[in-house]
C-alpha atoms as a PDB file:
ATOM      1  CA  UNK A   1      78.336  99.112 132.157  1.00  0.00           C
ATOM      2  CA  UNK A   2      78.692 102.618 130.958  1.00  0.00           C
ATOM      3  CA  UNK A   3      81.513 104.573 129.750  1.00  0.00           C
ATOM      4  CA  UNK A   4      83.993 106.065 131.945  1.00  0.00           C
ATOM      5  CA  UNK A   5      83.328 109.283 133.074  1.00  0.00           C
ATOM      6  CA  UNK A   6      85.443 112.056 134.819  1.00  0.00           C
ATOM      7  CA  UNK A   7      89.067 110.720 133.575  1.00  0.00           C
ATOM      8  CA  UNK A   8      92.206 112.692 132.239  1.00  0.00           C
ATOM      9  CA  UNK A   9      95.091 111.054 129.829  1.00  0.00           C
ATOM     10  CA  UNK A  10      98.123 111.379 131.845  1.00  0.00           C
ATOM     11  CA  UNK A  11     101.256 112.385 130.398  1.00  0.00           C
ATOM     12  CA  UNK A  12     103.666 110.107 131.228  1.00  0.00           C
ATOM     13  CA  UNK A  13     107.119 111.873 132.104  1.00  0.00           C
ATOM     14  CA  UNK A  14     109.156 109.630 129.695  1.00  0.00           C
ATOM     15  CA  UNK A  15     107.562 110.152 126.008  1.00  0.00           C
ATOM     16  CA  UNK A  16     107.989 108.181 122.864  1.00  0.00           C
ATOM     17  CA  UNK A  17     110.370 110.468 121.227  1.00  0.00           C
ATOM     18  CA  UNK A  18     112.896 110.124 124.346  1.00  0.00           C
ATOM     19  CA  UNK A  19     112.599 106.405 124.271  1.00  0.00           C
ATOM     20  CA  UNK A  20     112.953 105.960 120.451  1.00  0.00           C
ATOM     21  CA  UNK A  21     116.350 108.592 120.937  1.00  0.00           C
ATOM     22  CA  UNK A  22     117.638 106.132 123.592  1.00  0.00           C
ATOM     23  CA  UNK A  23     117.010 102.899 121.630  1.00  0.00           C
ATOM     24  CA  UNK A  24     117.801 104.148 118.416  1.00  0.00           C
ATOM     25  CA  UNK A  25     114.701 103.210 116.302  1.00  0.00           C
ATOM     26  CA  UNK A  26     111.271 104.804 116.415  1.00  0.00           C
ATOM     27  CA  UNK A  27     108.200 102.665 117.423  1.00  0.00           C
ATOM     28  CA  UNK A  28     105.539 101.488 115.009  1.00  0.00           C
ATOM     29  CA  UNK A  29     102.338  98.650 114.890  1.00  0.00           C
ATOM     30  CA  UNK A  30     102.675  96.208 112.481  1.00  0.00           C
ATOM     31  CA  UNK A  31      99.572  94.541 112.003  1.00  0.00           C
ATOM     32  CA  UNK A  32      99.972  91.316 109.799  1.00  0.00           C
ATOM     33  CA  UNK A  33      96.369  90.610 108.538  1.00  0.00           C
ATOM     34  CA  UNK A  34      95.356  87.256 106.449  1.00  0.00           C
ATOM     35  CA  UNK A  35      93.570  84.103 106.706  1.00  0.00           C
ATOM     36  CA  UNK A  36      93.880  81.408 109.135  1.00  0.00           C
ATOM     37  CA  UNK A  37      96.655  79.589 107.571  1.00  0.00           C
ATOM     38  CA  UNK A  38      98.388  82.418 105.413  1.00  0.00           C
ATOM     39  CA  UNK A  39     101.483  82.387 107.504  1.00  0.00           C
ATOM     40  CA  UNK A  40     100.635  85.743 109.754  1.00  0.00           C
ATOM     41  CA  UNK A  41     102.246  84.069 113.127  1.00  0.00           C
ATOM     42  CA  UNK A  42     105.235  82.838 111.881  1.00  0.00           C
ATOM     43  CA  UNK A  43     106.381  85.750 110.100  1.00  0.00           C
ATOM     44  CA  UNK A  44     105.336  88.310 112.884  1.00  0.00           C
ATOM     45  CA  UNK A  45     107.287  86.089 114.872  1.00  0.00           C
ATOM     46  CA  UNK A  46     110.525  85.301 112.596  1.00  0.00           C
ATOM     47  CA  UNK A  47     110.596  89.225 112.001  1.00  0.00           C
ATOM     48  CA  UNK A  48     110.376  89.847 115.779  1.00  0.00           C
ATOM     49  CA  UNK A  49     113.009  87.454 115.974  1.00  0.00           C
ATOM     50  CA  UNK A  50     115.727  89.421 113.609  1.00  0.00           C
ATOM     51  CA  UNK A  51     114.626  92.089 115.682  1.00  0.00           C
ATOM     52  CA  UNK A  52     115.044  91.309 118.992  1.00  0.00           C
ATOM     53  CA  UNK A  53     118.439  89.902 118.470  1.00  0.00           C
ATOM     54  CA  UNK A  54     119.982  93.102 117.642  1.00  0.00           C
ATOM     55  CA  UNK A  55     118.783  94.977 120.759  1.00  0.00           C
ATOM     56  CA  UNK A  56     115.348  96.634 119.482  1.00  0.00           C
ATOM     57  CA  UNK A  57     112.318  96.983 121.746  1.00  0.00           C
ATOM     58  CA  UNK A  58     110.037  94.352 120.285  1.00  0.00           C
ATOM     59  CA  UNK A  59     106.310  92.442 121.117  1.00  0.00           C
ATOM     60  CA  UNK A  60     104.217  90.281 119.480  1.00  0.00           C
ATOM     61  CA  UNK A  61     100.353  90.064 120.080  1.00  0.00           C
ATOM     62  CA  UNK A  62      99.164  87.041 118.565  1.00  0.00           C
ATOM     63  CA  UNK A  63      95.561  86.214 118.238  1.00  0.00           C
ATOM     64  CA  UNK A  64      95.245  82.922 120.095  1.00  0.00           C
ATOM     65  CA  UNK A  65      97.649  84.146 122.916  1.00  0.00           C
ATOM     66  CA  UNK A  66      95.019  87.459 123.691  1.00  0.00           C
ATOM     67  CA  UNK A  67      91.797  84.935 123.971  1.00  0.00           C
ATOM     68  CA  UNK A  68      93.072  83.431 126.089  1.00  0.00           C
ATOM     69  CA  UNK A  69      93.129  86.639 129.191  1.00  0.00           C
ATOM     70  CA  UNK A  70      92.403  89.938 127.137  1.00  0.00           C
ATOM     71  CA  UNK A  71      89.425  88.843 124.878  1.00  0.00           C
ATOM     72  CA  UNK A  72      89.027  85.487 126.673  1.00  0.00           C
ATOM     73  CA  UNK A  73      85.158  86.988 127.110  1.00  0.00           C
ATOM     74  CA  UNK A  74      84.887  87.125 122.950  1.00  0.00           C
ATOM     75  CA  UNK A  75      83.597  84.481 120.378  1.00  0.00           C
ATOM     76  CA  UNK A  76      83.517  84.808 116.868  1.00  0.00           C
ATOM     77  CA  UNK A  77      80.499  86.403 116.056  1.00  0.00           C
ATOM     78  CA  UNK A  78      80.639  89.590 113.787  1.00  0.00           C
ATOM     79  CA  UNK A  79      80.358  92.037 116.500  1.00  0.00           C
ATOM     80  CA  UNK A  80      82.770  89.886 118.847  1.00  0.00           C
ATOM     81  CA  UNK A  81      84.826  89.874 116.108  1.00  0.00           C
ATOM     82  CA  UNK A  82      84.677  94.083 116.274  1.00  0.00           C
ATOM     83  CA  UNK A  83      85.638  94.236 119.565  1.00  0.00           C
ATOM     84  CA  UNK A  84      88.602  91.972 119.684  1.00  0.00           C
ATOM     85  CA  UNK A  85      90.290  94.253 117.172  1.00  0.00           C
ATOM     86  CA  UNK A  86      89.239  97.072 119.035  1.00  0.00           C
ATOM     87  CA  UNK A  87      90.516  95.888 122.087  1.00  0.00           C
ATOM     88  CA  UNK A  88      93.942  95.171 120.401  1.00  0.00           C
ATOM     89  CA  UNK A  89      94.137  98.049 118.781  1.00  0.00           C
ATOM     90  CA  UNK A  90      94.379 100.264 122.011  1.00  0.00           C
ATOM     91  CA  UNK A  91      96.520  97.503 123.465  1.00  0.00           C
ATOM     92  CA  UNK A  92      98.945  97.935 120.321  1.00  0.00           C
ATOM     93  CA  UNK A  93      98.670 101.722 120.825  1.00  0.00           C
ATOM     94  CA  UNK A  94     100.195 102.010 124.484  1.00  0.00           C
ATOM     95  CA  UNK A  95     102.951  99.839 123.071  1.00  0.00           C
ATOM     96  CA  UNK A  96     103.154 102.371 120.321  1.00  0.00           C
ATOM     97  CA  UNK A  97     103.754 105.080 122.920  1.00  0.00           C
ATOM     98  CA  UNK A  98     105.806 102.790 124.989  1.00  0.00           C
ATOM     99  CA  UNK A  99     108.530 102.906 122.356  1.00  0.00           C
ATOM    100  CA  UNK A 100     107.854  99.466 121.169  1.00  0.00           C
ATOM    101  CA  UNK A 101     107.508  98.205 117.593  1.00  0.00           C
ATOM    102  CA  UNK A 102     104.652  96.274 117.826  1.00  0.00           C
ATOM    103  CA  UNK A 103     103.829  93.040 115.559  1.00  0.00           C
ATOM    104  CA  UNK A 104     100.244  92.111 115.660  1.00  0.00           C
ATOM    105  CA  UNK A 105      99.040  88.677 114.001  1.00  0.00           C
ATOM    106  CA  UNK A 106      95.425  88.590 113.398  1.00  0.00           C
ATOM    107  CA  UNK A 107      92.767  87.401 110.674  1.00  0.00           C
ATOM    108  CA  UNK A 108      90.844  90.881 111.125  1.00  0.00           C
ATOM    109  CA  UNK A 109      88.803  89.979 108.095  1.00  0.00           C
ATOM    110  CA  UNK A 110      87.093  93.135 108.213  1.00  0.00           C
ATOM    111  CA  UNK A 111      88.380  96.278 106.359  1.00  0.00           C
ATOM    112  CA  UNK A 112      86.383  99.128 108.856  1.00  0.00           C
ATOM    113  CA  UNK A 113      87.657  97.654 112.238  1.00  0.00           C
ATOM    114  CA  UNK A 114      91.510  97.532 110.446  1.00  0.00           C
ATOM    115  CA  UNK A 115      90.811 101.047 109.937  1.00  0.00           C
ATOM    116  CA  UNK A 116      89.440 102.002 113.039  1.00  0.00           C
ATOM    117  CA  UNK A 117      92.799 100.490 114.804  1.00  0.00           C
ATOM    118  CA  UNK A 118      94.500 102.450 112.070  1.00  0.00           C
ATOM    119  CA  UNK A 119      92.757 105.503 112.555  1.00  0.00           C
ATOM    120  CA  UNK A 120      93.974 105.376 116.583  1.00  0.00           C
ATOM    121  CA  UNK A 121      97.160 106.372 115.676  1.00  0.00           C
ATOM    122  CA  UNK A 122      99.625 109.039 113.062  1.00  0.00           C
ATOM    123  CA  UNK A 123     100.161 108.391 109.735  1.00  0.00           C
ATOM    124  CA  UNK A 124     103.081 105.970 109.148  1.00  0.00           C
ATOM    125  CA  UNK A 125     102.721 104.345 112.362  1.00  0.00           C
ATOM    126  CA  UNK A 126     100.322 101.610 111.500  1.00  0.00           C
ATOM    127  CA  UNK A 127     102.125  99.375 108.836  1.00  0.00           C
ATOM    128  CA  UNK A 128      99.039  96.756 107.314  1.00  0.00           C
ATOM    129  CA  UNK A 129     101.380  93.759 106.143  1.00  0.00           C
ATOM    130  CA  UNK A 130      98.611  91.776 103.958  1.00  0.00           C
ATOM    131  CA  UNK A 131      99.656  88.045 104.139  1.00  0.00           C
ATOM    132  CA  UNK A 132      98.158  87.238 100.812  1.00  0.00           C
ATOM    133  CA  UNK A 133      97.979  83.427 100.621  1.00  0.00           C
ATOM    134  CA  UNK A 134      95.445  82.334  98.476  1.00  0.00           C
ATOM    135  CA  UNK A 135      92.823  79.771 100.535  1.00  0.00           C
ATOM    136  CA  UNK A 136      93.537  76.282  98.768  1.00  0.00           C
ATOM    137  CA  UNK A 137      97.228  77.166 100.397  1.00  0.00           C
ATOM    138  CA  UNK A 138      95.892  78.019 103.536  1.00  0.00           C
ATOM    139  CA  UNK A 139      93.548  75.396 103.181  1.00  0.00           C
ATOM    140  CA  UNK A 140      96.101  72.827 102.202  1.00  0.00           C
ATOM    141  CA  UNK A 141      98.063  73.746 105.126  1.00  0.00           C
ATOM    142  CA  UNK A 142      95.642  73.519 107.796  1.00  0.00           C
ATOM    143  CA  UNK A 143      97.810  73.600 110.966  1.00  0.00           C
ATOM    144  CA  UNK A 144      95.104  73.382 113.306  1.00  0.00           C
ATOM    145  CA  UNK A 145      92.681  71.566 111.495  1.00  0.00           C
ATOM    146  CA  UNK A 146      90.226  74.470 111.882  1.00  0.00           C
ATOM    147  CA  UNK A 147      89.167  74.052 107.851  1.00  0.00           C
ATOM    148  CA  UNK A 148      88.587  70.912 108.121  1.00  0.00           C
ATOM    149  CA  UNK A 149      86.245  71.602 110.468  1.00  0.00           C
ATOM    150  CA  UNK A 150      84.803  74.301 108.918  1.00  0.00           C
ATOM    151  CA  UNK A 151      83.932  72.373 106.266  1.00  0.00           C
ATOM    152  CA  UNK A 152      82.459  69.653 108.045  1.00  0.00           C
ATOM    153  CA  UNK A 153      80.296  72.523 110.285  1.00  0.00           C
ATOM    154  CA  UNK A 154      81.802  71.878 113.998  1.00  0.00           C
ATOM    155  CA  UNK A 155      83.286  75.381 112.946  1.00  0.00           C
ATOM    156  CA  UNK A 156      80.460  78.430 112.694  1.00  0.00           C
ATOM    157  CA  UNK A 157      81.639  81.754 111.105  1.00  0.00           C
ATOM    158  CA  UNK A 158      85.169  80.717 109.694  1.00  0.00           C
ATOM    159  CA  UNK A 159      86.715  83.238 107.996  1.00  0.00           C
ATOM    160  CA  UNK A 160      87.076  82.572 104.151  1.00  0.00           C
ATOM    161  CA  UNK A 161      84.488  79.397 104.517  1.00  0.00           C
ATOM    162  CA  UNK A 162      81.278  80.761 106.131  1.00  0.00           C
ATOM    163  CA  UNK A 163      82.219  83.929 106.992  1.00  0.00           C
ATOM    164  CA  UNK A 164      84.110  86.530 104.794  1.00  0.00           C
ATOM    165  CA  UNK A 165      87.524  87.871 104.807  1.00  0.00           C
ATOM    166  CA  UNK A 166      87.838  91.610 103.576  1.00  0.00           C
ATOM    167  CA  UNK A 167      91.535  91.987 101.514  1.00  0.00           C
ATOM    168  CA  UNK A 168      93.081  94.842 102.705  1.00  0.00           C
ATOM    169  CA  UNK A 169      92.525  97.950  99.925  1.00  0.00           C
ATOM    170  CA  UNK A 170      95.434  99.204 100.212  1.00  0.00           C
ATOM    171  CA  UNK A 171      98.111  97.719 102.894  1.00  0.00           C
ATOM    172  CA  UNK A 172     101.666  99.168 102.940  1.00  0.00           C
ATOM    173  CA  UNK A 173     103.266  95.423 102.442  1.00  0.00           C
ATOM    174  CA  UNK A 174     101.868  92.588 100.246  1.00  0.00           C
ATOM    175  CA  UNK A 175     103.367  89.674 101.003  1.00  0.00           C
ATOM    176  CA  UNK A 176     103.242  86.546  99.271  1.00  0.00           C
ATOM    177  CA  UNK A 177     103.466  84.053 102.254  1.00  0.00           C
ATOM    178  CA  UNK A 178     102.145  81.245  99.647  1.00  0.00           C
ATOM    179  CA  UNK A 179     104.995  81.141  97.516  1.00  0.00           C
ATOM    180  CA  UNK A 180     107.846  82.777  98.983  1.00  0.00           C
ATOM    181  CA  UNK A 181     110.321  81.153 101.558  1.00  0.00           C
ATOM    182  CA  UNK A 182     109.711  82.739 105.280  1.00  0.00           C
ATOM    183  CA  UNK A 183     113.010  84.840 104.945  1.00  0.00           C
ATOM    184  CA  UNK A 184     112.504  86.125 102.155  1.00  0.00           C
ATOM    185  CA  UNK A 185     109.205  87.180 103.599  1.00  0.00           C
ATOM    186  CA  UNK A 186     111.119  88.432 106.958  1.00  0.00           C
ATOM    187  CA  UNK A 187     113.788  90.470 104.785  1.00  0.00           C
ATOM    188  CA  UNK A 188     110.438  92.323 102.615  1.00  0.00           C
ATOM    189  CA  UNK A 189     109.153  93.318 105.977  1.00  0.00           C
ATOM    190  CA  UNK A 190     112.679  94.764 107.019  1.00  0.00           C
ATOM    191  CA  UNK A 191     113.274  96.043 104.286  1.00  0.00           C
ATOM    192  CA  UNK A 192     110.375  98.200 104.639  1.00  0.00           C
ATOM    193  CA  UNK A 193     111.269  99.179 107.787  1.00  0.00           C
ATOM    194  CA  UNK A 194     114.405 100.403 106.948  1.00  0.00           C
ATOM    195  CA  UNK A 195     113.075 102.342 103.630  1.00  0.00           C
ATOM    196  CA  UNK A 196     110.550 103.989 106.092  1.00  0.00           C
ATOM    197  CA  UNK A 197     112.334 105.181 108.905  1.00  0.00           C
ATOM    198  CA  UNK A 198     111.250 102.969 111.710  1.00  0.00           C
ATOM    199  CA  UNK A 199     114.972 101.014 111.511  1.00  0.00           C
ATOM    200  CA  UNK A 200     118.520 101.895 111.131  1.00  0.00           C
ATOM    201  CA  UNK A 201     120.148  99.771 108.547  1.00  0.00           C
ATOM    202  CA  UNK A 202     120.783  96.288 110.548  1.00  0.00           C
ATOM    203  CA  UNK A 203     123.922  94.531 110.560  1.00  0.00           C
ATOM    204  CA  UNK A 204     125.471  91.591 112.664  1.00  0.00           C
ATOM    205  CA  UNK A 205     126.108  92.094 116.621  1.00  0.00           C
ATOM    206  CA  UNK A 206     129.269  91.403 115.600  1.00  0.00           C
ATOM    207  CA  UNK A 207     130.147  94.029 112.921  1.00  0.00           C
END
């Protein structure tokens, strides 16, 4: 199949900045990058939690969860690997635009297609969040078992076993998701939020 041909971006006739005035916090991607194991799901998803619960406009894209409609057609070659951040990366976009802070949980283990989803959008509106557990933790952990079977070679091109994982050069958030609790991982990524604009300062639905 070719590229499409003859098509116009239509301006939708509610824009970001109108949403972002009626909700009361500006949109952003938050792309939590790391190995298998390093925690990335779990703290997309506790900080989407905090989030949601006071009112914001809020989505997580998880990896598994897109394979199985959106990239269901992908493996885990190199290049399959390429387009399933690609294809995420415009996904995360229209929620960008949509006025939703969006919290994506993927290995991505290479640097170029992080930038290429980074390069889709403005400056400060792709926040990298490096989830830097170091393997033997992510290894020890082993939720799924996937190392294990890495190791034994029922796994091909595993990231940080057979195939390699690219750390981030320079994310805006590294997080150390094998030592520190998960809220005091949760309140580093708010925190950041709030230092950078995206959030007001949060306090209790009942204050």
């Amino acid at each position: 199949m070719g590229a499409a041909t003859n098509i116009v971006w239509h301006e939708a006739s509610v824009d970001r900045s109108a949403r972002a005035q009626q909700r009361g916090h500006r949109s952003a991607i938050l792309w939590f990058t790391g190995l298998s194991g390093s925690g990335k799901s779990s703290l997309a998803n506790a900080v989407n939690a905090v989030l949601f619960e006071r009112g914001l406009a809020t989505y997580v894209l998880d990896g598994d969860n897109v394979r199985h409609g959106l990239c269901k057609d992908l493996g885990f070659s190199d290049a399959d690997r390429e387009e399933n951040i690609r294809r995420i990366g415009e996904v995360a976009k229209l929620f960008l635009d949509a006025g939703v802070i969006t919290l994506t949980a993927f290995v991505s283990p290479f640097q170029a297609d992080r930038a290429q989803a980074r390069a889709l959008v403005a400056e400060g509106d792709f926040i990298e969040i490096y989830c830097a557990a170091e393997l033997e933790v992510c290894e020890g952990r082993d939720p799924k078992g996937l190392y294990a079977k890495a190791r034994a070679g029922v796994i091909k091109d595993f990231t940080g076993i057979s195939s390699p994982y690219e750390q981030p050069e320079a994310p805006e958030l590294i997080i150390d998701t094998g030592r520190q609790s998960l809220q005091e991982s949760v309140s580093q990524v708010i925190e950041y939020l709030v230092d950078k604009g995206v959030l007001k300062v949060l306090r209790d639905n009942q204050s």
